[in-house]
N, C-alpha and C. Protein backbone atom coordinates (compact mmCIF):
# COMPACT_ATOMS: atom_id res chain seq x y z
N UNK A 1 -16.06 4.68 -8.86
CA UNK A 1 -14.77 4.91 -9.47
C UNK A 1 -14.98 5.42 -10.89
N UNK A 2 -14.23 6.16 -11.13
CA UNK A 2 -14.52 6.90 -12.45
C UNK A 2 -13.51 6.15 -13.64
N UNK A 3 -13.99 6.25 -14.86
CA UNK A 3 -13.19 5.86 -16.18
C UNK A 3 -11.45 6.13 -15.60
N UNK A 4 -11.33 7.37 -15.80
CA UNK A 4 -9.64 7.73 -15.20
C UNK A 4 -9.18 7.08 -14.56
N UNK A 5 -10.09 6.85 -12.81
CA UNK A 5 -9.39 6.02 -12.31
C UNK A 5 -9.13 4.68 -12.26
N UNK A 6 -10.02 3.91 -13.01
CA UNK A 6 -9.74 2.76 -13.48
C UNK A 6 -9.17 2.40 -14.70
N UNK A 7 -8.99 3.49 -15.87
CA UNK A 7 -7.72 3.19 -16.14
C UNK A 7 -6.29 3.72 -15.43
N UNK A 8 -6.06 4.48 -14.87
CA UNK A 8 -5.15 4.59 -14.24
C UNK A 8 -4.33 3.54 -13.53
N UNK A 9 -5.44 3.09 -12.92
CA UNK A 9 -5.05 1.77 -11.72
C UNK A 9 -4.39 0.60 -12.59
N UNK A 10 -5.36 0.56 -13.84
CA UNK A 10 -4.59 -0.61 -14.60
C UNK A 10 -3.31 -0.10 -15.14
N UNK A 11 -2.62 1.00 -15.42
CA UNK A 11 -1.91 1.26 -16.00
C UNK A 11 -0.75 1.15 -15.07
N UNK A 12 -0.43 1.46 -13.40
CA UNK A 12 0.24 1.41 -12.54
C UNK A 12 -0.09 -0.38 -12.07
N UNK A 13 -0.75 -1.06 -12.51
CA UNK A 13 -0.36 -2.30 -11.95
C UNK A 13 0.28 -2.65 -13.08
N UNK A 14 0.32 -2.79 -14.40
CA UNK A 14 1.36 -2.32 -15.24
C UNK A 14 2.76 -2.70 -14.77
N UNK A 15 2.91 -1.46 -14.09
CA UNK A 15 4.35 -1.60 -13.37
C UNK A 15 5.02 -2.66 -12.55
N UNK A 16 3.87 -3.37 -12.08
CA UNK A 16 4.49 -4.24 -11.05
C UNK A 16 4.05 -5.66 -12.00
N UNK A 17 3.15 -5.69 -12.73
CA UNK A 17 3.54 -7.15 -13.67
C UNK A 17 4.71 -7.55 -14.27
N UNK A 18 5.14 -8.77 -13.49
CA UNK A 18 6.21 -9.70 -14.21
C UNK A 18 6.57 -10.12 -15.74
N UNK A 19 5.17 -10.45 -16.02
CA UNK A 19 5.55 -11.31 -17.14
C UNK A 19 4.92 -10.21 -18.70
N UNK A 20 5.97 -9.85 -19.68
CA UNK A 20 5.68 -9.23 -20.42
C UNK A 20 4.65 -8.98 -21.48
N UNK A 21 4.11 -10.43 -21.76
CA UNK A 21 2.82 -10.37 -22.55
C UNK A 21 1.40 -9.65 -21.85
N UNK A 22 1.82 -10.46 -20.47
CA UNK A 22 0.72 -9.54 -19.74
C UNK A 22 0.91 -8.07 -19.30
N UNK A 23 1.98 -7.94 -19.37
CA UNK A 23 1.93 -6.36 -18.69
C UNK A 23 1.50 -5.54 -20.18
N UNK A 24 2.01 -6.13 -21.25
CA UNK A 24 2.11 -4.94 -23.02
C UNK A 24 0.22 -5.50 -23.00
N UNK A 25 -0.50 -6.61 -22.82
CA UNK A 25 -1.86 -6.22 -22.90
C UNK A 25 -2.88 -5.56 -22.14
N UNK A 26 -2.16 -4.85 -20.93
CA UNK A 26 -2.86 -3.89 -20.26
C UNK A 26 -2.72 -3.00 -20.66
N UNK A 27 -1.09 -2.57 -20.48
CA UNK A 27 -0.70 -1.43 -21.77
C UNK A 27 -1.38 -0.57 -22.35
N UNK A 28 -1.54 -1.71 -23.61
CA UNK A 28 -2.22 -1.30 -24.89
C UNK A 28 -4.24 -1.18 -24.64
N UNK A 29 -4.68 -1.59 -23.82
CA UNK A 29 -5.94 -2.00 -23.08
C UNK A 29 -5.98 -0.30 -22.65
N UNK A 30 -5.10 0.25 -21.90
CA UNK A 30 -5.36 1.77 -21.52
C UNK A 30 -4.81 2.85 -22.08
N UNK A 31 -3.30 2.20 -23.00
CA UNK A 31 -2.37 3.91 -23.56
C UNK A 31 -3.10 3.87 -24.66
N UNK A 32 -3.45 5.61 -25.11
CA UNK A 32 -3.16 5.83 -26.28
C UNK A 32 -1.91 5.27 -27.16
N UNK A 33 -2.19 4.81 -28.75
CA UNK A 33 -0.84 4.35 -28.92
C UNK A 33 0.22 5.36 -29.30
N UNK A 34 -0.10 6.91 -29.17
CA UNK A 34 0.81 7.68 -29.30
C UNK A 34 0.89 8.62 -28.01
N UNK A 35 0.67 7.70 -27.04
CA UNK A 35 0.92 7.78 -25.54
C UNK A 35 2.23 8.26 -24.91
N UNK A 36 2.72 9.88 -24.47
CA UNK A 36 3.75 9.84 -23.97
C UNK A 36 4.03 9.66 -22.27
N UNK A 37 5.50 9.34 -22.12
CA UNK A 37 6.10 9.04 -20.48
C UNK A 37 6.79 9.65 -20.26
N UNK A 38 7.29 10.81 -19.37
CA UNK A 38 8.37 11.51 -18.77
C UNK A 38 8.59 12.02 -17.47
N UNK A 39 9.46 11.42 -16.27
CA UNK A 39 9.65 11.58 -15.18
C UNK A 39 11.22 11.61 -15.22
N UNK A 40 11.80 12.16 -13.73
CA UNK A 40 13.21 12.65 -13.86
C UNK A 40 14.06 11.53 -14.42
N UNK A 41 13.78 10.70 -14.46
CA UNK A 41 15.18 9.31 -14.62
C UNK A 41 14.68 9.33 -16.30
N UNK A 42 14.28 9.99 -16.82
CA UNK A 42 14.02 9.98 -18.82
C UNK A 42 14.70 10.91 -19.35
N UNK A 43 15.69 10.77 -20.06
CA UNK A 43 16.49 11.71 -20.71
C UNK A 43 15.64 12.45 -21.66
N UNK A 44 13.66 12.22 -22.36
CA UNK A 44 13.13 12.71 -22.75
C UNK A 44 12.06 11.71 -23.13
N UNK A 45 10.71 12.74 -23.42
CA UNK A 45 9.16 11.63 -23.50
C UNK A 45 9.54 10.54 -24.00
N UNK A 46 9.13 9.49 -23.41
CA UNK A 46 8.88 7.89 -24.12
C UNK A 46 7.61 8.51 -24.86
N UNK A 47 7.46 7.35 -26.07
CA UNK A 47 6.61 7.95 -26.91
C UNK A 47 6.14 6.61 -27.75
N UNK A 48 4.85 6.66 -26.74
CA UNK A 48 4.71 4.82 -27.63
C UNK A 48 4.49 3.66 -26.69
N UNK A 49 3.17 3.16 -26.85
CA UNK A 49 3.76 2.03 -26.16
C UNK A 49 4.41 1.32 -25.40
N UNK A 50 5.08 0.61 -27.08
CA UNK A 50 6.05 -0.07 -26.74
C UNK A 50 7.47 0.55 -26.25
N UNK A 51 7.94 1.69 -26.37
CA UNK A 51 8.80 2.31 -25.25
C UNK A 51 8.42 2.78 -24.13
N UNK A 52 7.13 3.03 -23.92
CA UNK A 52 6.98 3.12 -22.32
C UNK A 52 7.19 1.89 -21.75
N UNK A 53 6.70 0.61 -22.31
CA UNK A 53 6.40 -0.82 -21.71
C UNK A 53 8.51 -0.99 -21.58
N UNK A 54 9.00 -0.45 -22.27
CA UNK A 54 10.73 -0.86 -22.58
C UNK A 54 10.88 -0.09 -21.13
N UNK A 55 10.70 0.94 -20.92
CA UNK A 55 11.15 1.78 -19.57
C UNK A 55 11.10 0.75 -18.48
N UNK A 56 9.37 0.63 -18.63
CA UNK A 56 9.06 -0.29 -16.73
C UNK A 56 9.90 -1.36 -16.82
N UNK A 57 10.02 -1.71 -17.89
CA UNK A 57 11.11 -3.21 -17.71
C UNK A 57 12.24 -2.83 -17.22
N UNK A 58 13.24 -1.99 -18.00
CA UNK A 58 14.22 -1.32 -17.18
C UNK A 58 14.22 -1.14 -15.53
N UNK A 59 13.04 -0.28 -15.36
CA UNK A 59 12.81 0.11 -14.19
C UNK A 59 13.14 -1.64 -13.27
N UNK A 60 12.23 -2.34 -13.76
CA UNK A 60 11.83 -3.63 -13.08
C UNK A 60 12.94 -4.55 -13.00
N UNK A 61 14.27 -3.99 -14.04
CA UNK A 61 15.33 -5.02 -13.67
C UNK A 61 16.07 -3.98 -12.15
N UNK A 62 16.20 -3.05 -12.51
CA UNK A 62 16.59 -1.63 -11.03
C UNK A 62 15.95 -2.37 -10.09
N UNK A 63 14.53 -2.63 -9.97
CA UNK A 63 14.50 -2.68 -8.80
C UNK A 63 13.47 -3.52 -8.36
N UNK A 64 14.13 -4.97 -8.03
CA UNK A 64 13.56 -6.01 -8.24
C UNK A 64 12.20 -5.80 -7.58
N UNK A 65 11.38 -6.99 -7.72
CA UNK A 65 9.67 -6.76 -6.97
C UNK A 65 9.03 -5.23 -6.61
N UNK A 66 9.36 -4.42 -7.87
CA UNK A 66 8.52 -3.17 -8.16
C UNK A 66 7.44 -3.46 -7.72
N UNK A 67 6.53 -2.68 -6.68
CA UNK A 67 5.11 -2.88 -6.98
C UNK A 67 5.18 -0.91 -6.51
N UNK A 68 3.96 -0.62 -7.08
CA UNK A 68 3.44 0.96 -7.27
C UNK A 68 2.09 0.75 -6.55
N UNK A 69 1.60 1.31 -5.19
CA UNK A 69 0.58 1.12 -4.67
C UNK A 69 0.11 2.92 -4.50
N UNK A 70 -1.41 2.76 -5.05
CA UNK A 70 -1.87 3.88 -5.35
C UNK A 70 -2.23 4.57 -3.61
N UNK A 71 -1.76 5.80 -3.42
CA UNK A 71 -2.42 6.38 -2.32
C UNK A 71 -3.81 6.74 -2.77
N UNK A 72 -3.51 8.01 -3.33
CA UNK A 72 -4.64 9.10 -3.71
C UNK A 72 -5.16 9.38 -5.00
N UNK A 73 -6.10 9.94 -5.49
CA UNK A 73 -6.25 10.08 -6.75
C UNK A 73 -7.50 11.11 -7.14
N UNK A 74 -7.29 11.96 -7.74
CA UNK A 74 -7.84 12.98 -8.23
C UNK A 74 -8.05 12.83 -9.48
N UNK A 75 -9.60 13.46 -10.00
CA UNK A 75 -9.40 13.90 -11.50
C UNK A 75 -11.06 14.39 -11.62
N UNK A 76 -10.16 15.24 -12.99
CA UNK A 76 -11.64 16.17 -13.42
C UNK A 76 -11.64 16.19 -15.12
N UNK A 77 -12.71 16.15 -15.94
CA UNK A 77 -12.37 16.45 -16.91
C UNK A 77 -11.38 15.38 -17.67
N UNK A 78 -10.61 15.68 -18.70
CA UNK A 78 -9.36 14.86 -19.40
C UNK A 78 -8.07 14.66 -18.38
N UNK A 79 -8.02 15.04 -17.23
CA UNK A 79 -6.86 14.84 -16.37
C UNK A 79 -6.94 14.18 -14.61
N UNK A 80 -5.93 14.22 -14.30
CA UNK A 80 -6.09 13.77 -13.35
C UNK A 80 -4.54 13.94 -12.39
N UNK A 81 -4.09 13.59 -11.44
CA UNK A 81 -3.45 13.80 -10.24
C UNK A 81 -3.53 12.28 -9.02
N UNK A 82 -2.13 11.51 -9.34
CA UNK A 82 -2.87 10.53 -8.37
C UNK A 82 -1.18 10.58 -7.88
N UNK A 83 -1.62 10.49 -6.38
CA UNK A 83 -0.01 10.08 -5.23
C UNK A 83 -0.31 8.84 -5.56
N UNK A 84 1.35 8.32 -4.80
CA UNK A 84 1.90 6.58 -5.19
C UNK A 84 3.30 6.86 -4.35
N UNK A 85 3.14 5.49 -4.21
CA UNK A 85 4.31 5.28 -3.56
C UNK A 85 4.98 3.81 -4.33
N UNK A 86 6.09 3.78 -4.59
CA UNK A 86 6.87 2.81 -5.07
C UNK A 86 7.56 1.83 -4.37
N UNK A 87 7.06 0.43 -3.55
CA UNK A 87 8.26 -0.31 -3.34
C UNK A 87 8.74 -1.29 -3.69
N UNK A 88 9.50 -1.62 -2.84
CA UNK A 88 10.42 -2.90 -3.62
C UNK A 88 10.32 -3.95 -1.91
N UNK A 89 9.76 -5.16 -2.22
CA UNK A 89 10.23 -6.29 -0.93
C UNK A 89 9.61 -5.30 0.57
N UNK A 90 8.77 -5.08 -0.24
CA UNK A 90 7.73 -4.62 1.04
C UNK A 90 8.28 -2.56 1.35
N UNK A 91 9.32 -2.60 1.18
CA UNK A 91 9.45 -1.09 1.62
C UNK A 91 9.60 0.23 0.75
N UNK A 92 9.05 1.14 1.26
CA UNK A 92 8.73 2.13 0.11
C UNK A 92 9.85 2.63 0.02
N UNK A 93 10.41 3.09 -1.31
CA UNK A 93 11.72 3.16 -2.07
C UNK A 93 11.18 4.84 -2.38
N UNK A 94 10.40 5.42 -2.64
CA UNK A 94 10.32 6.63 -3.20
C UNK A 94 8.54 6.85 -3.17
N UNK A 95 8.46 7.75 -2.68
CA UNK A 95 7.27 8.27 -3.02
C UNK A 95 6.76 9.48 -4.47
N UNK A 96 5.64 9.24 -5.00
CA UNK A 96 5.72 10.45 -5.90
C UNK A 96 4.46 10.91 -6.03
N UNK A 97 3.87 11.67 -7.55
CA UNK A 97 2.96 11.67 -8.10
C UNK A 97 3.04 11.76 -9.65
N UNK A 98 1.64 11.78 -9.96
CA UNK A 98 1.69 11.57 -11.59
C UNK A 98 0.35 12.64 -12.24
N UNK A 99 1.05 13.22 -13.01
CA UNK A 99 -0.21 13.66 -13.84
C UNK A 99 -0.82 12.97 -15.02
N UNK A 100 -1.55 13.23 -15.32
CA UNK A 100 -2.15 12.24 -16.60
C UNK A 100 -3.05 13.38 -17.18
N UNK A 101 -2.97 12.90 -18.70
CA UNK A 101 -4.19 13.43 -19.24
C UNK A 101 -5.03 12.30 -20.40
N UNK A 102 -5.95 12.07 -20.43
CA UNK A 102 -6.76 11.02 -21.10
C UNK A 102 -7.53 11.27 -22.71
N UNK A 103 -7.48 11.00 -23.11
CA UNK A 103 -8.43 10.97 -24.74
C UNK A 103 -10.00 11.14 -24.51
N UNK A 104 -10.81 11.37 -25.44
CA UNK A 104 -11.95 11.70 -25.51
C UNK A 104 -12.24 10.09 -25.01
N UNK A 105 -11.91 9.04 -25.84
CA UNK A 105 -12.03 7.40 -25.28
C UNK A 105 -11.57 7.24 -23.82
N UNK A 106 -11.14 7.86 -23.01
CA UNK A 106 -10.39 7.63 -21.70
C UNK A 106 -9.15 6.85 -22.28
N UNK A 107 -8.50 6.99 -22.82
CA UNK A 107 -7.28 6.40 -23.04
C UNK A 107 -6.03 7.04 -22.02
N UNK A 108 -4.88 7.04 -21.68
CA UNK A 108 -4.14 7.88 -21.22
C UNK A 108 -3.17 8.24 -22.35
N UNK A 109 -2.89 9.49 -22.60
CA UNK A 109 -2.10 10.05 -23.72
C UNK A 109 -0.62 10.60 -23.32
N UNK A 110 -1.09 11.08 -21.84
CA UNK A 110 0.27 11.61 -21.57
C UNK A 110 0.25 11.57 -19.86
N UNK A 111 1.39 10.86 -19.23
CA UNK A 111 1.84 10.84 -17.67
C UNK A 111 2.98 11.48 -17.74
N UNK A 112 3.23 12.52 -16.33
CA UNK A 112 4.15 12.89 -16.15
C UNK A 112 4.53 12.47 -14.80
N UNK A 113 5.51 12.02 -14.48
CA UNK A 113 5.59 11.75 -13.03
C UNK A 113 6.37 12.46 -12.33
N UNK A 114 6.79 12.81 -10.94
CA UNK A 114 7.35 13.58 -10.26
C UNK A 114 7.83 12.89 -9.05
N UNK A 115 9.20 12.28 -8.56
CA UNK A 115 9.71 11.87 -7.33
C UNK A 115 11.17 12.55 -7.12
N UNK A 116 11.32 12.14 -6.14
CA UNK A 116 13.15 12.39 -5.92
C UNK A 116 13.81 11.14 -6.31
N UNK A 117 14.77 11.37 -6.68
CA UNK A 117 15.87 10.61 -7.53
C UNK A 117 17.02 10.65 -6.69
């Protein structure tokens, strides 16, 4: 498994952690802290952290027992390409993908995600 994809993985279990101290120290464990987020439901980049970590919560009150289970995952270089599927109480709610691009540190700096809405 490569740097990318293991931060990646931590960054999408992220999503499905409950409890907030633990989810903001993975977080911060993989984002750059001037880390941006933008997929269709963002009126524009989260930028930060602590507003990306504000989104998944959002997300996580929408739609109770979020979990994000990784299909696929690609990457070369500073980027990468990984499918996912999103569900909730066992059933998949949306499928998508995500781009990423990472820091010279493997940090992630910037995800873009892509599903139907």
């Amino acid at each position: 498994m490569t740097n990318n994809q293991s931060h990646f993985e931590t960054y999408m279990a992220a999503w499905s952690e409950s409890d907030a101290d633990k989810q903001l120290a993975s977080l911060k464990e993989v984002l750059a802290e001037e880390s941006t987020y933008l997929d269709p439901t963002t009126s524009q980049k989260m930028k930060g952290v602590e507003a990306i970590q504000s989104h998944i919560r959002q997300a996580q009150v929408m739609i109770p027992g979020l979990n994000i289970k990784l299909k696929h995952f690609e990457t070369h270089h500073d980027v990468s390409l990984a499918e996912w599927e999103l569900c909730s109480g066992g059933a998949v709610m949306a499928k998508g993908k995500s781009f990423t691009r990472y820091s010279e540190e493997g940090k992630v700096v910037e995800t873009v995600g892509f599903f139907a809405i």
